[in-house]
PDB file of N, CA and C in Angstrom:
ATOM      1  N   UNK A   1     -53.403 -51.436  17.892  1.00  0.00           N
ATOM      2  CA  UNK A   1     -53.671 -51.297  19.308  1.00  0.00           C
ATOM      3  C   UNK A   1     -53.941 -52.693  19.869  1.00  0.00           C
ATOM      4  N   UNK A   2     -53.125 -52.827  21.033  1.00  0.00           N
ATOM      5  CA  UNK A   2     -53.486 -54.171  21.717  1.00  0.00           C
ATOM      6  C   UNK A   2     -54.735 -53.978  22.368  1.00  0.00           C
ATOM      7  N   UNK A   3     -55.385 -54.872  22.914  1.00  0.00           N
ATOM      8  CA  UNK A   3     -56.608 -54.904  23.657  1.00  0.00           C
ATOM      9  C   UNK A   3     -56.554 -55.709  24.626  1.00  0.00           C
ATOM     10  N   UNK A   4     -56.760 -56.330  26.271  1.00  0.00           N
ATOM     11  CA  UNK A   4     -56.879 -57.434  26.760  1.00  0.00           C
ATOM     12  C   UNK A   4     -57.236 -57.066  27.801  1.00  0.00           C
ATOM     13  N   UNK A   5     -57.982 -58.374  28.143  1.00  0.00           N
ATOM     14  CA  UNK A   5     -58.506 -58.066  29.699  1.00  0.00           C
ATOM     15  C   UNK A   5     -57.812 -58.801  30.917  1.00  0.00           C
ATOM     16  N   UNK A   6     -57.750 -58.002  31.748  1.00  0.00           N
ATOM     17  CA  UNK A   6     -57.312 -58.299  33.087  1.00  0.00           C
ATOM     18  C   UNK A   6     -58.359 -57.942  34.172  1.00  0.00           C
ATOM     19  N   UNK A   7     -58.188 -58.669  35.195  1.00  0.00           N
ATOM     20  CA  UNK A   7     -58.663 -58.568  36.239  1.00  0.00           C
ATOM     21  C   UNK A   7     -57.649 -58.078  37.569  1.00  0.00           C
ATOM     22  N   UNK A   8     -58.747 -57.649  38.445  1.00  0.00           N
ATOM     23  CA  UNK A   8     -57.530 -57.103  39.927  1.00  0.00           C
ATOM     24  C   UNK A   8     -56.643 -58.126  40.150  1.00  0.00           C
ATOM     25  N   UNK A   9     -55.248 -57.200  39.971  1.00  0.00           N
ATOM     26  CA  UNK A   9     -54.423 -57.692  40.727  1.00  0.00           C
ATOM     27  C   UNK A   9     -53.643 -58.022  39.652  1.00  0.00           C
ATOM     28  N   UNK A  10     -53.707 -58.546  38.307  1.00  0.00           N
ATOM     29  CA  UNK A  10     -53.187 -58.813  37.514  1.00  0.00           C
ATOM     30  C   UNK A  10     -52.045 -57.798  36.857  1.00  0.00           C
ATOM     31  N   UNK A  11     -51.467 -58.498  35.680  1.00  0.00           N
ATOM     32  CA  UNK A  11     -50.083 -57.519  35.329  1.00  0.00           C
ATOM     33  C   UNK A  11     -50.369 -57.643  33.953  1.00  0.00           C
ATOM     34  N   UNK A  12     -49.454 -56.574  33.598  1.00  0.00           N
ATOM     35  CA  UNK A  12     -49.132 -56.483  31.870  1.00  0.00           C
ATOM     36  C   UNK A  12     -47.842 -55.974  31.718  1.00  0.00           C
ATOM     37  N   UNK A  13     -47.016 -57.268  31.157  1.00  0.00           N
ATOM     38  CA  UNK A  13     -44.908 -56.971  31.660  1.00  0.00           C
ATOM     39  C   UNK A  13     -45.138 -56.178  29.649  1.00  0.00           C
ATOM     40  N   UNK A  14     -44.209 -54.866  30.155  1.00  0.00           N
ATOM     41  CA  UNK A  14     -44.101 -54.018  28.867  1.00  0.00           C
ATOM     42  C   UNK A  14     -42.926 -54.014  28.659  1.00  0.00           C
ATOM     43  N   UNK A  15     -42.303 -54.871  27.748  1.00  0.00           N
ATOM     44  CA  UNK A  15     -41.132 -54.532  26.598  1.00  0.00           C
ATOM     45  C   UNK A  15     -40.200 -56.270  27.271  1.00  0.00           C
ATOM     46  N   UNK A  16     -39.152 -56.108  27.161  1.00  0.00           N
ATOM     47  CA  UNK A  16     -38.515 -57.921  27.342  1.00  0.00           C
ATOM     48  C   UNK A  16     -38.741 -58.487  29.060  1.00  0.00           C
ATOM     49  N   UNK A  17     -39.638 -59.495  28.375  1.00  0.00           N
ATOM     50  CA  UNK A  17     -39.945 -60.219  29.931  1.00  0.00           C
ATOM     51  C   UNK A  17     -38.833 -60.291  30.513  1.00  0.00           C
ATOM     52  N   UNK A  18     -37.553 -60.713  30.354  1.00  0.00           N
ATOM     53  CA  UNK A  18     -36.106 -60.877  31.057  1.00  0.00           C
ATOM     54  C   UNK A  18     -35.737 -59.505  31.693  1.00  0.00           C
ATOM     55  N   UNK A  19     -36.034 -58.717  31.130  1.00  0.00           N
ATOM     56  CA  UNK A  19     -35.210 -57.239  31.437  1.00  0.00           C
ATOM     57  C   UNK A  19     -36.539 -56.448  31.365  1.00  0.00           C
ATOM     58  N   UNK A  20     -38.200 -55.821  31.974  1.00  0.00           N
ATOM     59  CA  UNK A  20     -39.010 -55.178  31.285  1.00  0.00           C
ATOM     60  C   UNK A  20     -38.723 -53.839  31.757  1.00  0.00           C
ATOM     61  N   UNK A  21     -39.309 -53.054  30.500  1.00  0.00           N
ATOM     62  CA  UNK A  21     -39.247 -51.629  31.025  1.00  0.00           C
ATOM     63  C   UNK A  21     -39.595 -50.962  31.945  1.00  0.00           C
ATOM     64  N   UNK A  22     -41.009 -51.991  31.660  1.00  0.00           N
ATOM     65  CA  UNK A  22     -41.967 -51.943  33.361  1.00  0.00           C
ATOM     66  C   UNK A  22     -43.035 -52.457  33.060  1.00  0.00           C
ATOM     67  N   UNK A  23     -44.199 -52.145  34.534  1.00  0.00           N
ATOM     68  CA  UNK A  23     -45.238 -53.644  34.581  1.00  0.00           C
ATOM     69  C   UNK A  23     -46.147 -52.507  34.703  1.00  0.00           C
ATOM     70  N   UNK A  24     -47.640 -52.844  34.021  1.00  0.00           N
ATOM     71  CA  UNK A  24     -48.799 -51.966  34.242  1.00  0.00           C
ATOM     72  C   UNK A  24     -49.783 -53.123  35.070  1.00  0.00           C
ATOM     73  N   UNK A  25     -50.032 -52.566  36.638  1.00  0.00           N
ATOM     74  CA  UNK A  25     -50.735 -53.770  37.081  1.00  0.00           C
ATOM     75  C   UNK A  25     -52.459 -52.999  37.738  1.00  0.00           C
ATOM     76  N   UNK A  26     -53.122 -54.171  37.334  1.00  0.00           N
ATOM     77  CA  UNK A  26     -54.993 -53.652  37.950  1.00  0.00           C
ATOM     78  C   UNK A  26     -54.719 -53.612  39.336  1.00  0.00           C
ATOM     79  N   UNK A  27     -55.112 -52.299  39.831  1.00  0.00           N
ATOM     80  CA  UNK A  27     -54.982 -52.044  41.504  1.00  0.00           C
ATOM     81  C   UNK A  27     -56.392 -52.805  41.980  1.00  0.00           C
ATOM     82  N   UNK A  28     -57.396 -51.579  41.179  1.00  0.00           N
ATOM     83  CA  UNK A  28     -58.295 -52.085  41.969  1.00  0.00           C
ATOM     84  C   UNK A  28     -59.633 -51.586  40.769  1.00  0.00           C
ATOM     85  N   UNK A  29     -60.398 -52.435  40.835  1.00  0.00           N
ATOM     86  CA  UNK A  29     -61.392 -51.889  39.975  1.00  0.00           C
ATOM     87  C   UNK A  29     -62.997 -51.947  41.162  1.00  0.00           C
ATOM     88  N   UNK A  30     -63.272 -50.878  41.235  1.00  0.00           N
ATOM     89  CA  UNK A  30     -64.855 -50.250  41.824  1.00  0.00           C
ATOM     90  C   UNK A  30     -65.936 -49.594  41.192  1.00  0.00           C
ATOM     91  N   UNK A  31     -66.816 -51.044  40.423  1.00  0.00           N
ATOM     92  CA  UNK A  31     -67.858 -50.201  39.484  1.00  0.00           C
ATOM     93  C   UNK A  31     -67.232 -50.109  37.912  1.00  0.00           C
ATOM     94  N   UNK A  32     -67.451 -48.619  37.684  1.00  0.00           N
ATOM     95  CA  UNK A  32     -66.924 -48.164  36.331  1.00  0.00           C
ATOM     96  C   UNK A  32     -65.723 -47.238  36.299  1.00  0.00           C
ATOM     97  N   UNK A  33     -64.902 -47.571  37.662  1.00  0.00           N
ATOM     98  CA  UNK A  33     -63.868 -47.032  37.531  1.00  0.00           C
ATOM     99  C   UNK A  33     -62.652 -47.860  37.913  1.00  0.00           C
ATOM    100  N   UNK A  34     -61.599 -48.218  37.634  1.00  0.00           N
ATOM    101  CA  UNK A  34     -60.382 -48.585  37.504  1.00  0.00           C
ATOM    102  C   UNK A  34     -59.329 -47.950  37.820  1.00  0.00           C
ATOM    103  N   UNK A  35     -58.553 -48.812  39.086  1.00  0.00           N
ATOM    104  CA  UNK A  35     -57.353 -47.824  39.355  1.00  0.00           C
ATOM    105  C   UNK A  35     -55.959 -48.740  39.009  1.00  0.00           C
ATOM    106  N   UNK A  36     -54.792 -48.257  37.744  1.00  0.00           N
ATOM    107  CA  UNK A  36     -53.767 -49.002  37.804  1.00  0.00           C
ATOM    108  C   UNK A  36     -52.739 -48.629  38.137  1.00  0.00           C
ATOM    109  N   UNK A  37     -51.877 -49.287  38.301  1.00  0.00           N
ATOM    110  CA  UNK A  37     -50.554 -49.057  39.283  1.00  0.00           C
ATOM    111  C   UNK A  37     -48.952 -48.703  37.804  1.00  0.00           C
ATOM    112  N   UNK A  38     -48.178 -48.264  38.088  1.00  0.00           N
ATOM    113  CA  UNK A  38     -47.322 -48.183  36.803  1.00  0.00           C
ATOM    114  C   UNK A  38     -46.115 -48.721  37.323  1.00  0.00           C
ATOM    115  N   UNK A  39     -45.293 -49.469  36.938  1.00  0.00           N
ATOM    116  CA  UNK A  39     -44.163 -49.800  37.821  1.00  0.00           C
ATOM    117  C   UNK A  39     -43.283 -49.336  36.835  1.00  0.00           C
ATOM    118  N   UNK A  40     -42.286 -48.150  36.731  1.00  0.00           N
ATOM    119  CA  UNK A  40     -41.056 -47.835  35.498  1.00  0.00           C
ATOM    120  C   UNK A  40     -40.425 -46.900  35.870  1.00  0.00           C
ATOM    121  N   UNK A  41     -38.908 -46.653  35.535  1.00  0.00           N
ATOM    122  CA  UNK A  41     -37.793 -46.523  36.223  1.00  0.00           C
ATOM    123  C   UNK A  41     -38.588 -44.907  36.031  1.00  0.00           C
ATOM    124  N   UNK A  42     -38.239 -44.330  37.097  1.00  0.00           N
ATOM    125  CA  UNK A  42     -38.043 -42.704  37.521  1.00  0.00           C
ATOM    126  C   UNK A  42     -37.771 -41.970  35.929  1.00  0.00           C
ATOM    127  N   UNK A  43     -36.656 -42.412  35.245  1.00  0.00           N
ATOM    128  CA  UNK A  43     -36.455 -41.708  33.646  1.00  0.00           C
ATOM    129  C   UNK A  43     -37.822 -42.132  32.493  1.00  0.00           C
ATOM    130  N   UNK A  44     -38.507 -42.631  32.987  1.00  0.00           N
ATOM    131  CA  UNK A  44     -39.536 -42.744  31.772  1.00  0.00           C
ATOM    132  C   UNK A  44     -40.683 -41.600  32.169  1.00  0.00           C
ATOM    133  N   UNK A  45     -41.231 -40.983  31.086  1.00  0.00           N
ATOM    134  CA  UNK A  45     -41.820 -40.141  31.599  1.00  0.00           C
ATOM    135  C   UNK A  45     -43.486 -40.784  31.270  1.00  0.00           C
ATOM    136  N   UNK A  46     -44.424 -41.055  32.446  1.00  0.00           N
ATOM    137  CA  UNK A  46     -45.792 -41.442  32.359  1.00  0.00           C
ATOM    138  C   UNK A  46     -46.711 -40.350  32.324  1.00  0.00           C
ATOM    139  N   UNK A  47     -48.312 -40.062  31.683  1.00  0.00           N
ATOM    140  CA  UNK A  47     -48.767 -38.697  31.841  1.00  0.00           C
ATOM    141  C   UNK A  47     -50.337 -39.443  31.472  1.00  0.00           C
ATOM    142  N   UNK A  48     -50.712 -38.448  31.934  1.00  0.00           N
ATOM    143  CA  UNK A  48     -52.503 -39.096  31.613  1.00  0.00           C
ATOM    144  C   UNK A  48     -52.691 -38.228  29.998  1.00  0.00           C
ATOM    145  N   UNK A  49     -53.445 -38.858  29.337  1.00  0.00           N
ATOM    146  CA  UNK A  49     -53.422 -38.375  27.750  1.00  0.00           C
ATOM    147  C   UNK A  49     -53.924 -36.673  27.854  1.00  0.00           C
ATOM    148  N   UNK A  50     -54.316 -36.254  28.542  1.00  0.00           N
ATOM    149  CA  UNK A  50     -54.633 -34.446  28.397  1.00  0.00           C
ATOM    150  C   UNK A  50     -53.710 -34.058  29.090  1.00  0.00           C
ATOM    151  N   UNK A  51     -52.746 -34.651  29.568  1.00  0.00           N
ATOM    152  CA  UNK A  51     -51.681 -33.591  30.557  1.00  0.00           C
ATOM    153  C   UNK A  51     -50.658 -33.732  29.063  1.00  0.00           C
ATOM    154  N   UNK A  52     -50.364 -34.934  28.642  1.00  0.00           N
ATOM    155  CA  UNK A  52     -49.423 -35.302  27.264  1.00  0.00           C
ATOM    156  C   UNK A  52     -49.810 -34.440  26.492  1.00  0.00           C
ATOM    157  N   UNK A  53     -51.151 -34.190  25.938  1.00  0.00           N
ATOM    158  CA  UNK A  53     -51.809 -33.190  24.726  1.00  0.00           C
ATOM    159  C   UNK A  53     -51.512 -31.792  25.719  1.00  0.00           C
ATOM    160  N   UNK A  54     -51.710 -31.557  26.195  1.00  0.00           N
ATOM    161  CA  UNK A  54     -50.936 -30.133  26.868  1.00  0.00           C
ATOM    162  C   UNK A  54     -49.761 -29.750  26.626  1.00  0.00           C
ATOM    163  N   UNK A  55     -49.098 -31.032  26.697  1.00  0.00           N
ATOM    164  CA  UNK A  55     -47.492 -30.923  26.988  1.00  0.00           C
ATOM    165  C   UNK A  55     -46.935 -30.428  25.238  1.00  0.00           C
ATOM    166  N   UNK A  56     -47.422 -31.246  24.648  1.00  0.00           N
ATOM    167  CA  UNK A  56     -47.408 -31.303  23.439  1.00  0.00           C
ATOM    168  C   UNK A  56     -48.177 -29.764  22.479  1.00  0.00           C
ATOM    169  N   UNK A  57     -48.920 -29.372  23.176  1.00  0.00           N
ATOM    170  CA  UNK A  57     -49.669 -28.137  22.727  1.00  0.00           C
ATOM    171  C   UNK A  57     -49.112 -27.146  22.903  1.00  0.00           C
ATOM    172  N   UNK A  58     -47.686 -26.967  24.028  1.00  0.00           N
ATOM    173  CA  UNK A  58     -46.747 -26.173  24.424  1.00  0.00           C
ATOM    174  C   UNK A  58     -47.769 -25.351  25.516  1.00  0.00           C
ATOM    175  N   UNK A  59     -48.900 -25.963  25.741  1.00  0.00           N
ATOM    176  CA  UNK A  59     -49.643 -24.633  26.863  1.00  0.00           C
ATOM    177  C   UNK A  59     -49.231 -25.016  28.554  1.00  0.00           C
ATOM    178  N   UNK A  60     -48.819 -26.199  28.957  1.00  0.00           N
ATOM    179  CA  UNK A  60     -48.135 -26.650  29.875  1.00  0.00           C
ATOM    180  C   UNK A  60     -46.628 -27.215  30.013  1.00  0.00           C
ATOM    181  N   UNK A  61     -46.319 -26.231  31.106  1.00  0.00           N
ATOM    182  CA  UNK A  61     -44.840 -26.647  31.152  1.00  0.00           C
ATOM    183  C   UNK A  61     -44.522 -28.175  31.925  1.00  0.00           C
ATOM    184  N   UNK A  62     -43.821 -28.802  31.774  1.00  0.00           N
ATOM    185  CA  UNK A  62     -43.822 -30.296  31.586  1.00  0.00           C
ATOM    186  C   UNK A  62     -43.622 -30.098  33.299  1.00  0.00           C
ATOM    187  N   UNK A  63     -42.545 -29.104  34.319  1.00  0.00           N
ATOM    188  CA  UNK A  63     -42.652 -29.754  35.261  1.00  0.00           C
ATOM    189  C   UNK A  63     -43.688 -29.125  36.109  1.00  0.00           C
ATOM    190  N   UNK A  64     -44.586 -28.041  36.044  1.00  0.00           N
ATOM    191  CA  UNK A  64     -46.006 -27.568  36.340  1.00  0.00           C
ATOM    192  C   UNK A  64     -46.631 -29.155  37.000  1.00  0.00           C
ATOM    193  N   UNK A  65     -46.345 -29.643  35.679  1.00  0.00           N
ATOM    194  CA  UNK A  65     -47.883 -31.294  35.686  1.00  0.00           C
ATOM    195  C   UNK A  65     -47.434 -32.513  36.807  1.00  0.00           C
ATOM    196  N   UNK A  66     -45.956 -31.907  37.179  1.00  0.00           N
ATOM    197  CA  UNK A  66     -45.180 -33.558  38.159  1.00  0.00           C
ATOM    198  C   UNK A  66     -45.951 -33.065  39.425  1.00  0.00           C
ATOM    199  N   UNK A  67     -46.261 -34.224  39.889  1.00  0.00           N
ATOM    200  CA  UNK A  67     -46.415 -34.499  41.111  1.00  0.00           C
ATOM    201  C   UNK A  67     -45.832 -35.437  42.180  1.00  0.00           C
ATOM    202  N   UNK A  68     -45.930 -35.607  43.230  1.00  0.00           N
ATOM    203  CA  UNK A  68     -45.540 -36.568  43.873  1.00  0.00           C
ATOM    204  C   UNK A  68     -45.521 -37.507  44.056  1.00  0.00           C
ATOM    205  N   UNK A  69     -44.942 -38.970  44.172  1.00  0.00           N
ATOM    206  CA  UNK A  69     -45.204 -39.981  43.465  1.00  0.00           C
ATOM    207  C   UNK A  69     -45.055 -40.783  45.038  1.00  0.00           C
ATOM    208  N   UNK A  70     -45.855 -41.410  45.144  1.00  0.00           N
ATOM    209  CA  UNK A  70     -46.383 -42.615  46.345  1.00  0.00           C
ATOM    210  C   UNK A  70     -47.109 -43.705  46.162  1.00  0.00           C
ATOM    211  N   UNK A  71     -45.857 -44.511  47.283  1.00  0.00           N
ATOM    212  CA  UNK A  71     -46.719 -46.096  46.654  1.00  0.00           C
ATOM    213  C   UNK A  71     -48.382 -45.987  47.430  1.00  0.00           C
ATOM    214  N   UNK A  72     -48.763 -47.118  46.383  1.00  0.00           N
ATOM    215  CA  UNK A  72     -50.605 -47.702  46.618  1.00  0.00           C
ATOM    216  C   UNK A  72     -50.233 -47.962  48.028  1.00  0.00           C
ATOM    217  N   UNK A  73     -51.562 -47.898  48.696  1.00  0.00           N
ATOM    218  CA  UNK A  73     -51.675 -48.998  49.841  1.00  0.00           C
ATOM    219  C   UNK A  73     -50.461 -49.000  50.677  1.00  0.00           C
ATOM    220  N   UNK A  74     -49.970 -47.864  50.891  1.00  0.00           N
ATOM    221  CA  UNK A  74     -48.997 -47.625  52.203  1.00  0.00           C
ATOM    222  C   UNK A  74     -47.814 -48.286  52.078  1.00  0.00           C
ATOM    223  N   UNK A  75     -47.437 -49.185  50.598  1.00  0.00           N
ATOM    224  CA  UNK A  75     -46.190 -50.122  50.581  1.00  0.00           C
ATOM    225  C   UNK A  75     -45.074 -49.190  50.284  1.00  0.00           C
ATOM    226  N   UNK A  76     -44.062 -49.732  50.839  1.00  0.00           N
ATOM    227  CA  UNK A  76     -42.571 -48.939  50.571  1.00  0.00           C
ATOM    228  C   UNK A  76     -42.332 -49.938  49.379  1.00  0.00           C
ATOM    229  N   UNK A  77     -41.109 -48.717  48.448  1.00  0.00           N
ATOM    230  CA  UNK A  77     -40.813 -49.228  47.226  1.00  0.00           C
ATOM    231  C   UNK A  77     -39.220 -49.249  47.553  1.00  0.00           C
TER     232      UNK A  77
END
């Protein structure tokens, strides 16, 4: 397991810096909570770890858990 710290605003480029799969960036951190941003193509599938263990448990159907996807902070993508 990697470990590292970032601060707001910062990035973490995942898979070839030239070409990445995508970027995990610190939105915003308030206190003891942390909000990050996911930047990766529409075909990758992202999930918070109990919606994945669901998915995986067969007790949730995979498209039940999709939701709607909107940029942070009012930006167009």
């Amino acid at each position: 397991m990697l470990v590292i710290t970032r601060r707001e605003g910062e990035e973490v480029v995942i898979g070839n810096p030239s070409s990445p799969l995508g970027v995990v960036r610190i939105a915003t951190i308030k206190g003891d909570r942390v909000r990050l941003a996911f930047e990766f193509p529409r075909e990758v599938d992202v999930h918070r770890r109990e919606v994945a263990d669901q998915i995986l448990a067969g007790g949730t159907d995979e498209v039940s858990v999709v939701g709607k996807i909107r940029p942070a902070g009012g930006e167009a993508n």
